[in-house]
C-alpha atoms as a PDB file:
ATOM      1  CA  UNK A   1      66.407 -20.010 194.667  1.00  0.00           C
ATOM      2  CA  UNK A   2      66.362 -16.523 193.823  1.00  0.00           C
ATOM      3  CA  UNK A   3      67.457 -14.259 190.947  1.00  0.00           C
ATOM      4  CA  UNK A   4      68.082 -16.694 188.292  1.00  0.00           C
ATOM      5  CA  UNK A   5      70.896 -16.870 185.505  1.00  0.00           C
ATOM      6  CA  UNK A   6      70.781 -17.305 181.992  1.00  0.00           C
ATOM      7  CA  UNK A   7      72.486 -20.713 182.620  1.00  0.00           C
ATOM      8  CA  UNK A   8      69.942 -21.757 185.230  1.00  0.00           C
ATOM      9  CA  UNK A   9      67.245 -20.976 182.980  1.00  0.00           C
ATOM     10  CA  UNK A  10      68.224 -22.437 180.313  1.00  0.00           C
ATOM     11  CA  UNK A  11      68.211 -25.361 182.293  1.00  0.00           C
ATOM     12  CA  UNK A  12      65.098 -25.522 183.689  1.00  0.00           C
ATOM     13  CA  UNK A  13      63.580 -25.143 180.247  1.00  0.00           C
ATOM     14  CA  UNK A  14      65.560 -27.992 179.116  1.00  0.00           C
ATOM     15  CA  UNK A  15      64.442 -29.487 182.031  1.00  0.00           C
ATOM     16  CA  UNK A  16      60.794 -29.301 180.177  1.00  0.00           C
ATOM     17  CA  UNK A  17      62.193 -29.656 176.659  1.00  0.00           C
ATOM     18  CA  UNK A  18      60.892 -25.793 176.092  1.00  0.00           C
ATOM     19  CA  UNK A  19      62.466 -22.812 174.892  1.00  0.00           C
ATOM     20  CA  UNK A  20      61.107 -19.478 175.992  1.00  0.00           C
ATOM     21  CA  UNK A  21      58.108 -18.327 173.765  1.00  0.00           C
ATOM     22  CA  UNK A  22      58.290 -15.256 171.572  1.00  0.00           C
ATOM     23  CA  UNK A  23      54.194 -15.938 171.342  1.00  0.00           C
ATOM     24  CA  UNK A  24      53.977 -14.972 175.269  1.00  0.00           C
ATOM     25  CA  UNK A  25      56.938 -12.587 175.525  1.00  0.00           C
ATOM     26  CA  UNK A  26      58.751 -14.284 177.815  1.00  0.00           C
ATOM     27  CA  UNK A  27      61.770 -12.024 178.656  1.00  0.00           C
ATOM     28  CA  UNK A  28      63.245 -13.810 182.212  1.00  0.00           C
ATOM     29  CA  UNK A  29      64.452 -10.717 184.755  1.00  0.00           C
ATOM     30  CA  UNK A  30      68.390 -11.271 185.298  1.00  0.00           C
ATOM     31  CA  UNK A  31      69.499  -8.381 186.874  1.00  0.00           C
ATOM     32  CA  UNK A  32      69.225  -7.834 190.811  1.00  0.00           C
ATOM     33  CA  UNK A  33      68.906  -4.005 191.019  1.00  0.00           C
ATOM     34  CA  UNK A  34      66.208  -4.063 188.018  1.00  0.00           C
ATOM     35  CA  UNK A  35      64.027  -6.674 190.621  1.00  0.00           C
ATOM     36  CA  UNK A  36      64.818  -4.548 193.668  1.00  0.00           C
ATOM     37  CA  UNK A  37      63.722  -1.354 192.065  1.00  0.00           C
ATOM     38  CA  UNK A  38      60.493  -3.158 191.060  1.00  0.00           C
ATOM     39  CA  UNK A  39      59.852  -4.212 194.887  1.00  0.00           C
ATOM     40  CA  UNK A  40      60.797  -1.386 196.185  1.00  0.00           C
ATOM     41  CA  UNK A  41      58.595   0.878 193.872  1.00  0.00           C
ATOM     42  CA  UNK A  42      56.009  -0.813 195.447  1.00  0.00           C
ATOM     43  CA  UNK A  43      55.869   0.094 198.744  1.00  0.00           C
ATOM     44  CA  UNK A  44      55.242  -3.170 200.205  1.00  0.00           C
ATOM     45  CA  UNK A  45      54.459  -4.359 203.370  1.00  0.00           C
ATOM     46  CA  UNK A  46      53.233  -7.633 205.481  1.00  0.00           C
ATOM     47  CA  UNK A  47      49.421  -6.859 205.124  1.00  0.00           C
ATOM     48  CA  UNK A  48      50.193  -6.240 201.167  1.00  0.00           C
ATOM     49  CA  UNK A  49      47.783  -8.637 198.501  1.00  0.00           C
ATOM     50  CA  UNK A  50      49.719  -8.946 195.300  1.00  0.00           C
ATOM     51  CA  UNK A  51      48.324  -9.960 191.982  1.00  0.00           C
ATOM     52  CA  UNK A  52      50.914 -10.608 189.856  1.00  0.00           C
ATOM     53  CA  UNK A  53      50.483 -11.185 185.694  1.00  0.00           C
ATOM     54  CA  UNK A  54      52.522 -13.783 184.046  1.00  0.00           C
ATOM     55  CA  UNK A  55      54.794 -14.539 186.822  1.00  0.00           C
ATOM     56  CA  UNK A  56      57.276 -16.737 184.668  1.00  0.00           C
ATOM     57  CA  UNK A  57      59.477 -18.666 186.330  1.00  0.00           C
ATOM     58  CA  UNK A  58      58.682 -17.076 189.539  1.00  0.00           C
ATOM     59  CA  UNK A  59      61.723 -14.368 189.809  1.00  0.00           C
ATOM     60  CA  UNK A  60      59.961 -11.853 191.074  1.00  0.00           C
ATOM     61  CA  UNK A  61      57.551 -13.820 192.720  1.00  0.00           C
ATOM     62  CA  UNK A  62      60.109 -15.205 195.366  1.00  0.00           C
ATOM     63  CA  UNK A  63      60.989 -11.537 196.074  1.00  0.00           C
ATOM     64  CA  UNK A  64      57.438 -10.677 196.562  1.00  0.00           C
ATOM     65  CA  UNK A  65      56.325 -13.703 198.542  1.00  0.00           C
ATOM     66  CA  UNK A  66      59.428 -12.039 200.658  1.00  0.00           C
ATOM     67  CA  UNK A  67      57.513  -8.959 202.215  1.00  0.00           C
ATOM     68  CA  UNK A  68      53.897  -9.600 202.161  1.00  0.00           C
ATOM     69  CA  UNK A  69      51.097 -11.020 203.063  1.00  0.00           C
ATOM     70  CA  UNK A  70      50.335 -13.439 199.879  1.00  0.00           C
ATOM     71  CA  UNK A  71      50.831 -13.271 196.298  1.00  0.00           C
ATOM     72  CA  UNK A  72      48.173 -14.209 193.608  1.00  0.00           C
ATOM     73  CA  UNK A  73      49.925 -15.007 190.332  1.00  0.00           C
ATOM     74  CA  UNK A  74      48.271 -15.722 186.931  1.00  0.00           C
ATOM     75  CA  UNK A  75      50.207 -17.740 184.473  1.00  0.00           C
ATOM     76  CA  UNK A  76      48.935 -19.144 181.371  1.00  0.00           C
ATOM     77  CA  UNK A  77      52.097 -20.764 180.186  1.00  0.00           C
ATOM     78  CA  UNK A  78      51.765 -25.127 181.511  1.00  0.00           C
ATOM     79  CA  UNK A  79      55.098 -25.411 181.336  1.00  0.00           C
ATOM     80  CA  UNK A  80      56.062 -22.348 183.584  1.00  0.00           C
ATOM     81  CA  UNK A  81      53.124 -24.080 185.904  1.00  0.00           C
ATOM     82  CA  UNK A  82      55.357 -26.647 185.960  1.00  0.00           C
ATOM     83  CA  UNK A  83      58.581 -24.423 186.981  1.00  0.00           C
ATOM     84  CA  UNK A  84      57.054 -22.432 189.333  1.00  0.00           C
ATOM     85  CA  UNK A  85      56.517 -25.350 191.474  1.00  0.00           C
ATOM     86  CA  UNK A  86      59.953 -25.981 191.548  1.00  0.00           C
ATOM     87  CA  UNK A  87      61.162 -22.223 192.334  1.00  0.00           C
ATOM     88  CA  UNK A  88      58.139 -21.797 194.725  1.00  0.00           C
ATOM     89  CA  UNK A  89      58.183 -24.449 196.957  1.00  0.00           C
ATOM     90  CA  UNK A  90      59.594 -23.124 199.795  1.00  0.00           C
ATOM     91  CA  UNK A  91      57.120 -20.021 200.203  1.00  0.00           C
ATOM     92  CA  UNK A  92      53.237 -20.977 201.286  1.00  0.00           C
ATOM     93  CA  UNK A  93      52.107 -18.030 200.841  1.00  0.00           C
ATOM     94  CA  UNK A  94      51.873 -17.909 197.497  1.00  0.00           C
ATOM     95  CA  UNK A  95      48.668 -19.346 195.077  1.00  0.00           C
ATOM     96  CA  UNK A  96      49.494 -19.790 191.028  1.00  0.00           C
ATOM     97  CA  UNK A  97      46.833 -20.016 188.988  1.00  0.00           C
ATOM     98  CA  UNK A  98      46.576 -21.304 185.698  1.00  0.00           C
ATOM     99  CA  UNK A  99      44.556 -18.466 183.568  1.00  0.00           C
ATOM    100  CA  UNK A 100      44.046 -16.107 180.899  1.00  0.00           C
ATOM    101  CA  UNK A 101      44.857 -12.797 182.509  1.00  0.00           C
ATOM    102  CA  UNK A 102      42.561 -11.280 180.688  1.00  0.00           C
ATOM    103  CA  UNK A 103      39.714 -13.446 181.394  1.00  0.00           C
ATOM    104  CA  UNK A 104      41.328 -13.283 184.941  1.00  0.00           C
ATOM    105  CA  UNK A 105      38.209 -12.041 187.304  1.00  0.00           C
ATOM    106  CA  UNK A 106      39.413 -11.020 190.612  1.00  0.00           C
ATOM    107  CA  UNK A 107      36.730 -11.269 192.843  1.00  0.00           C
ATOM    108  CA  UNK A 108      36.889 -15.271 192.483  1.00  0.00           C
ATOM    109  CA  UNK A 109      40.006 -14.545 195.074  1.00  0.00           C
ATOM    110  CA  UNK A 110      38.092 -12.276 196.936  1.00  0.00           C
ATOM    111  CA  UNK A 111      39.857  -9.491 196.087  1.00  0.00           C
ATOM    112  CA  UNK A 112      38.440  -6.309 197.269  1.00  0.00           C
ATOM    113  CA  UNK A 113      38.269  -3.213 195.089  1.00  0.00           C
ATOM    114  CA  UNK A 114      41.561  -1.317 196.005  1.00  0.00           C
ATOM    115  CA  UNK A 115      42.111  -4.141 198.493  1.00  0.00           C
ATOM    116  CA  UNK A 116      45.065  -5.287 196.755  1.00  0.00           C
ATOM    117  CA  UNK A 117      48.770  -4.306 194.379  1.00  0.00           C
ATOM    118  CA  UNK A 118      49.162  -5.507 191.260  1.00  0.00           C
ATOM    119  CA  UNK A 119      52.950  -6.300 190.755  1.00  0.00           C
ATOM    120  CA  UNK A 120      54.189  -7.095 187.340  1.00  0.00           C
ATOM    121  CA  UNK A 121      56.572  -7.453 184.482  1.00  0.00           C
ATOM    122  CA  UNK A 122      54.070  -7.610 181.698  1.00  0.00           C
ATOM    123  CA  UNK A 123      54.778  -9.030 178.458  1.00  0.00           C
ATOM    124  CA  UNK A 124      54.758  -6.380 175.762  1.00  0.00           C
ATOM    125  CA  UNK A 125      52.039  -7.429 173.651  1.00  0.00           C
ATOM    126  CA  UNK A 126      49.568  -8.002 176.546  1.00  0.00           C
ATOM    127  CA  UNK A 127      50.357  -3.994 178.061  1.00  0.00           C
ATOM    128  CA  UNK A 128      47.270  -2.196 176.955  1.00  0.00           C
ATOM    129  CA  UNK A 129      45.162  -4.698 177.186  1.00  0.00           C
ATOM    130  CA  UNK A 130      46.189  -5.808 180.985  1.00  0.00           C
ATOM    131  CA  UNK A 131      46.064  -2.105 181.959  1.00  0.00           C
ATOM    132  CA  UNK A 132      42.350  -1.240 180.793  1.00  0.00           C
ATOM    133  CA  UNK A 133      41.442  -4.689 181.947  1.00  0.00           C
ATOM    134  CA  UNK A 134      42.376  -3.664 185.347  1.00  0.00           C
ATOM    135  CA  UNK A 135      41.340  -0.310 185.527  1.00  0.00           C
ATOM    136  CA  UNK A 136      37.792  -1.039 184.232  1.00  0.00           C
ATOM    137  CA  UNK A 137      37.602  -3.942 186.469  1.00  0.00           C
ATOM    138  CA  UNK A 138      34.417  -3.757 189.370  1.00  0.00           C
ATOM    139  CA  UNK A 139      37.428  -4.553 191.712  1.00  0.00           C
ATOM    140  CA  UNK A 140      40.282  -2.813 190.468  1.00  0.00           C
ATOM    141  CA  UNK A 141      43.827  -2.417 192.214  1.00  0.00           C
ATOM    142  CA  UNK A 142      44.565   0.148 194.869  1.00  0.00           C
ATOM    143  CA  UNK A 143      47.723   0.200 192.942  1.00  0.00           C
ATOM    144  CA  UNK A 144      49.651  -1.184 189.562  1.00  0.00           C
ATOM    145  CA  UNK A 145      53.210  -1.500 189.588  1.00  0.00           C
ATOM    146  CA  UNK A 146      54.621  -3.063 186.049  1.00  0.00           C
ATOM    147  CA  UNK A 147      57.346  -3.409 184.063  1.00  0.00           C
ATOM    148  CA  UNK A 148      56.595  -2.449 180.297  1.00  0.00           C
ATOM    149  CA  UNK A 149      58.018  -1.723 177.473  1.00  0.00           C
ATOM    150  CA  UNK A 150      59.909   2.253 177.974  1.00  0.00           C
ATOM    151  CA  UNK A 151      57.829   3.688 174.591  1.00  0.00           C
ATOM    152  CA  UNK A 152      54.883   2.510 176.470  1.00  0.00           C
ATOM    153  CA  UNK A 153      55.489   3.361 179.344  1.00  0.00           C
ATOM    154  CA  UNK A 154      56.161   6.952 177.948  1.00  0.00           C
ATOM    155  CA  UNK A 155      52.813   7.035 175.836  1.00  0.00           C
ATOM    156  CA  UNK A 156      50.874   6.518 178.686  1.00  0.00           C
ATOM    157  CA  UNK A 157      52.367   9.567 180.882  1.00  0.00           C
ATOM    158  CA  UNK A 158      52.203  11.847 177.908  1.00  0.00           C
ATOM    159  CA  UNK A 159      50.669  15.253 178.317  1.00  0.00           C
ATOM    160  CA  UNK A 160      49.104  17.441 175.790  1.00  0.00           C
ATOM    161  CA  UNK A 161      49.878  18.196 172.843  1.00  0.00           C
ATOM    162  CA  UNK A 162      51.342  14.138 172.699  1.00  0.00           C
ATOM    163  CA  UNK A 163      48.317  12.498 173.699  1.00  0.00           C
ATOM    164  CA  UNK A 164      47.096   9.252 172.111  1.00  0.00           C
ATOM    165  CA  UNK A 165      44.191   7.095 173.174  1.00  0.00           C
ATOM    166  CA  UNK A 166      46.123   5.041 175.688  1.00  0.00           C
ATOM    167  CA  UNK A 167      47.131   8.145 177.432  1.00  0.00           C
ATOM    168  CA  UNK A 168      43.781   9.069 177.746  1.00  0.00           C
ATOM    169  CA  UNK A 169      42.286   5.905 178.664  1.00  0.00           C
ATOM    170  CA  UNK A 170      44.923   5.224 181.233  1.00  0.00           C
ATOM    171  CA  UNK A 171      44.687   8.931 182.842  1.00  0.00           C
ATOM    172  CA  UNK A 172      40.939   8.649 182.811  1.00  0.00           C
ATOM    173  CA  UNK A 173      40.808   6.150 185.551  1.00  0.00           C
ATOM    174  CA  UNK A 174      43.944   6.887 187.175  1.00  0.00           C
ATOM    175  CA  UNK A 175      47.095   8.961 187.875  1.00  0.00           C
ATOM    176  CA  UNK A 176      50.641   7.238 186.147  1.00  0.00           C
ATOM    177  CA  UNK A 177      54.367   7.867 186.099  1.00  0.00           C
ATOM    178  CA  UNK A 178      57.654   6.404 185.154  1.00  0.00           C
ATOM    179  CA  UNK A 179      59.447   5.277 188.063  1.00  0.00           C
ATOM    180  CA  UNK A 180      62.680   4.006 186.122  1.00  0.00           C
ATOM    181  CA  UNK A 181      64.184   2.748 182.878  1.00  0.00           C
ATOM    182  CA  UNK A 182      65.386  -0.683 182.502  1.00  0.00           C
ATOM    183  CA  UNK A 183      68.043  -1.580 179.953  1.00  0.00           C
ATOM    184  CA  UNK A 184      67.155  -4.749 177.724  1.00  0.00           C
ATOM    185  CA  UNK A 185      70.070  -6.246 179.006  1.00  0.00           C
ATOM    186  CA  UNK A 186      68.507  -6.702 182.090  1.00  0.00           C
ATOM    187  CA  UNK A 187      66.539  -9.578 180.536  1.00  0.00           C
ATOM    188  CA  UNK A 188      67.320 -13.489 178.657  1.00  0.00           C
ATOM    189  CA  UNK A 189      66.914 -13.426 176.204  1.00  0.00           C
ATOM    190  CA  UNK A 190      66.804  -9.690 176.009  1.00  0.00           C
ATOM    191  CA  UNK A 191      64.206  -8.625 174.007  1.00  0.00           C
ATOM    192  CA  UNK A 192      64.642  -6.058 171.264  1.00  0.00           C
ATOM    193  CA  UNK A 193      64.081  -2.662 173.592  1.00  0.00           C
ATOM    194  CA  UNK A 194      64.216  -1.063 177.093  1.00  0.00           C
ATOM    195  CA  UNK A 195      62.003  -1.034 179.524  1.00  0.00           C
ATOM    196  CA  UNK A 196      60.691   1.422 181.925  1.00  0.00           C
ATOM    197  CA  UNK A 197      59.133   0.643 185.713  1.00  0.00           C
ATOM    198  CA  UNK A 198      55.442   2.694 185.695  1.00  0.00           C
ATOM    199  CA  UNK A 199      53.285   3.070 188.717  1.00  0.00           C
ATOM    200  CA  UNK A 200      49.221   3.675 188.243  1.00  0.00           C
ATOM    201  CA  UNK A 201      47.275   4.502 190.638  1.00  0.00           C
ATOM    202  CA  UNK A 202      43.560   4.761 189.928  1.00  0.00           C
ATOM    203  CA  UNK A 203      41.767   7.321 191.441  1.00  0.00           C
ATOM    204  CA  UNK A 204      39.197   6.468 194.712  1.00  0.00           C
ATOM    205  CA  UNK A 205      35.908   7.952 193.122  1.00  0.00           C
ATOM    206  CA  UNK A 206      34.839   7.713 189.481  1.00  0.00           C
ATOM    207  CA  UNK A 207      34.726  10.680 187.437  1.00  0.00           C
ATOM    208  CA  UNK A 208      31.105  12.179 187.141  1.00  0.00           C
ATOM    209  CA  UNK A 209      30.701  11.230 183.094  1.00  0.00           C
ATOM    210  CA  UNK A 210      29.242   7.940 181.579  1.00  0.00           C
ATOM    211  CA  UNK A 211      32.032   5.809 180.583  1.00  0.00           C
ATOM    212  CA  UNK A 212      31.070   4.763 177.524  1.00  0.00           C
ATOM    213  CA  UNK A 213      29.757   7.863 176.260  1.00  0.00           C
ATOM    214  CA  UNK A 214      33.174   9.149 177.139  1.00  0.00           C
ATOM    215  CA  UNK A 215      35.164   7.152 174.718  1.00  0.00           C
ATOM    216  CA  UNK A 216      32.925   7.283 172.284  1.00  0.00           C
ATOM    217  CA  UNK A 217      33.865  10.817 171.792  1.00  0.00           C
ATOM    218  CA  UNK A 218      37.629  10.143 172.624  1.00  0.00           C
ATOM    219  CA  UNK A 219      38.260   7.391 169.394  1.00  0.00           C
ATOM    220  CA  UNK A 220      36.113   9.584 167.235  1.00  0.00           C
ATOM    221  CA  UNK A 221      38.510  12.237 168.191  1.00  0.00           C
ATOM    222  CA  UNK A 222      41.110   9.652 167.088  1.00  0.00           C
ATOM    223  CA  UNK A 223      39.708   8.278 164.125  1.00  0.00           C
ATOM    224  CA  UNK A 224      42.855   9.626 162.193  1.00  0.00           C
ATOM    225  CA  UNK A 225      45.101  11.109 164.936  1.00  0.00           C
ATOM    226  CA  UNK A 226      46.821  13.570 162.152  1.00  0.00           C
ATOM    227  CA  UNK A 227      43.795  15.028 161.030  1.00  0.00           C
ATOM    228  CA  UNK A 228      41.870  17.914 162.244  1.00  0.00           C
ATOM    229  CA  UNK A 229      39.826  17.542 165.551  1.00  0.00           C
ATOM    230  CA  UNK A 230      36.505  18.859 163.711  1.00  0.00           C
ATOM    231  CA  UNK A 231      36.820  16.442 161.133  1.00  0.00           C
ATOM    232  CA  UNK A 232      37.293  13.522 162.654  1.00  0.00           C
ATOM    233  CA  UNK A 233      34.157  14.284 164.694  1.00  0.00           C
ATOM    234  CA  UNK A 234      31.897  15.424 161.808  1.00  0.00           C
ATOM    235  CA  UNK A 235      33.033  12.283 160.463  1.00  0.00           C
ATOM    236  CA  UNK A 236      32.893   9.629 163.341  1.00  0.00           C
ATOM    237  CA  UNK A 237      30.114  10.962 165.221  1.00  0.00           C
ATOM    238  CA  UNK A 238      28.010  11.928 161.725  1.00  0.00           C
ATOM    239  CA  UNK A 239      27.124  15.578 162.783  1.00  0.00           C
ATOM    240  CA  UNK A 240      27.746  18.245 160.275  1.00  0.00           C
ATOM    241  CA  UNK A 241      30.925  20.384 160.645  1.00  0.00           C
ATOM    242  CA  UNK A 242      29.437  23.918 161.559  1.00  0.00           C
ATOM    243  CA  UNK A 243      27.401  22.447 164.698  1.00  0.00           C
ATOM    244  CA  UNK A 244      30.655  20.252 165.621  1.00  0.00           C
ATOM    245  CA  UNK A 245      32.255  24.132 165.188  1.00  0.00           C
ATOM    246  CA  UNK A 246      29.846  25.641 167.737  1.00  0.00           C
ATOM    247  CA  UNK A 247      30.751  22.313 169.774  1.00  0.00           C
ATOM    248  CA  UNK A 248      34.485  22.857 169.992  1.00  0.00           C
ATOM    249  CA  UNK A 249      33.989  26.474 170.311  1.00  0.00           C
ATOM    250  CA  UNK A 250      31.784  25.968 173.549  1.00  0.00           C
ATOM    251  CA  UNK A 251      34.230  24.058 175.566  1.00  0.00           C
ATOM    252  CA  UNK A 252      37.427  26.572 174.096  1.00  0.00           C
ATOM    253  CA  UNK A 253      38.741  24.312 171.627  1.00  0.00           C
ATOM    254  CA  UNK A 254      39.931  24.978 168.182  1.00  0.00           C
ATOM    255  CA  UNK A 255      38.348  23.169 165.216  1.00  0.00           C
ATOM    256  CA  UNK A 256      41.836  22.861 163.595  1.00  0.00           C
ATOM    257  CA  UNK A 257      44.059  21.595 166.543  1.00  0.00           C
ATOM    258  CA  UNK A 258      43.807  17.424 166.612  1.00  0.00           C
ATOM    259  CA  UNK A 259      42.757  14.977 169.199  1.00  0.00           C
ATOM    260  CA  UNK A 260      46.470  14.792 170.640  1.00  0.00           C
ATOM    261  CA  UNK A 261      46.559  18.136 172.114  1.00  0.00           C
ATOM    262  CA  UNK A 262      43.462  18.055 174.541  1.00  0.00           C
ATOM    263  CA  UNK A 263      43.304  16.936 178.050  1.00  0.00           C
ATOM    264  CA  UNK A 264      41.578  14.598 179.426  1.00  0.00           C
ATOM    265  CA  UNK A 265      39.329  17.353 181.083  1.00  0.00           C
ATOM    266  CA  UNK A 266      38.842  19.132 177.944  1.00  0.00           C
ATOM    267  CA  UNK A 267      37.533  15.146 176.345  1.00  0.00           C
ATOM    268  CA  UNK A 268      35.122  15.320 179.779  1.00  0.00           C
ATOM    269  CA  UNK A 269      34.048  18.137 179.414  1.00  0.00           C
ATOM    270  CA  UNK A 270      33.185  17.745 175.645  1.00  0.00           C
ATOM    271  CA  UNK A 271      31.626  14.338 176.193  1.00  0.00           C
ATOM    272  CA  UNK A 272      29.001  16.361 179.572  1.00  0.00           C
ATOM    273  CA  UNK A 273      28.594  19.343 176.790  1.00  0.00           C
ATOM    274  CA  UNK A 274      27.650  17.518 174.180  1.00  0.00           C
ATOM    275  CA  UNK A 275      27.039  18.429 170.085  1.00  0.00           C
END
């Protein structure tokens, strides 16, 4: 069994007197192009590790189990448990695991850092979350390859002056662009927007500022994103406005201009200059 139809679906959940959960965002893949382009962006091949997130009903899965080596999928749903036994019985190479994504720790599958792809269509609300999870993690993915939700997807790749703090948090640890967009109506039930196809790929060597100090600065920047960048500072950080001046002024930045129009350079090189 491979790409599934609304019918089919329908049926298995019936099958399991369930009905597909709003809770999880579970949006079922319909369309064959949509799953190829997924696959394909990618890059697979037969010594490929995938982690995949909320597999579902196993749709892309299948196609996965397909080209490499062995899939990893995390499902929290029991009932999908239940289905993906059904649609996955005819590939061994595949281990489901009933989890929490985000409690998900990848080194109990021995999971080298950057040994392994992370292939997914993410449900909407778990996005940011499952993204800084992964990039933070000790043994984080050579590569992420998800489906999520086109606005998203577009935050994420912004560029000055339409940063926000996903942006930056995302291009902090790694590189990220749109591959494709992905009509709704390539979904059952189709959910209420389009999606877009994003590859990240995080970056082989840290960058050369603490972490934490790092975001501290970045969500004081943010505390209200429409505001002045000197304000929110003074404010946050509880330094008085004429050193935060001198601050911004060091590192060529404008006291006036706000938090969505610097880089995440210019947030590095803030966070190594100090107040």
């Amino acid at each position: 069994m491979d790409l599934l139809s609304p019918k089919t679906i329908k049926e298995l959940l019936a099958k399991h007197d369930a009905k597909p959960s709003k809770l999880m965002g579970q949006n079922f893949l319909i369309d064959a192009h949509a799953l190829n382009k997924i696959v394909d962006s990618a890059q697979l091949d037969q010594q490929d590790t995938i982690l995949e997130v909320g597999p579902g009903m196993g749709i892309l899965t299948q196609a996965l189990a397909k080209t490499v080596k062995k899939v990893i999928a995390i499902e929290k749903d029991r009932v999908m448990i239940k289905i993906l036994k059904e649609t996955l019985q005819t590939h061994n190479n595949v281990e489901v695991i009933q989890d929490n994504a985000l409690k998900f720790n990848p080194a109990t599958c021995h999971l080298k850092p950057r040994g392994y792809k992370m292939v997914a269509n993410i449900p909407y609300y778990l996005t940011s979350p499952i993204i800084r999870k992964f990039l933070e993690e000790q043994t984080p993915p050579k590569e992420m390859v998800l489906m999520v939700q086109k606005e998203v997807a577009q935050r994420i790749c912004a560029r000055p002056p339409n940063m926000s703090i996903l942006a930056v948090s995302v291009q902090f640890y790694a590189t990220a662009k749109i591959i494709s967009y992905i009509s709704k109506n390539c979904f059952w039930p189709a959910p209420k927007v389009d999606s877009a196809i994003i590859k990240i790929t995080p970056f082989e060597t840290k960058k050369e500022v603490d972490a934490k100090a790092f975001f501290t600065v970045v969500k004081a920047g943010f505390l209200q994103p429409r505001k002045q960048l000197a304000n929110n500072l003074s404010k946050a950080l509880k330094i008085n406005r004429e050193r935060v001046n001198a601050w911004l002024l060091g590192n060529n930045i404008r006291s006036e201009q706000r938090a969505e129009t610097l880089s995440v350079d210019e947030w590095i090189a803030l966070t190594l200059s100090g107040p």
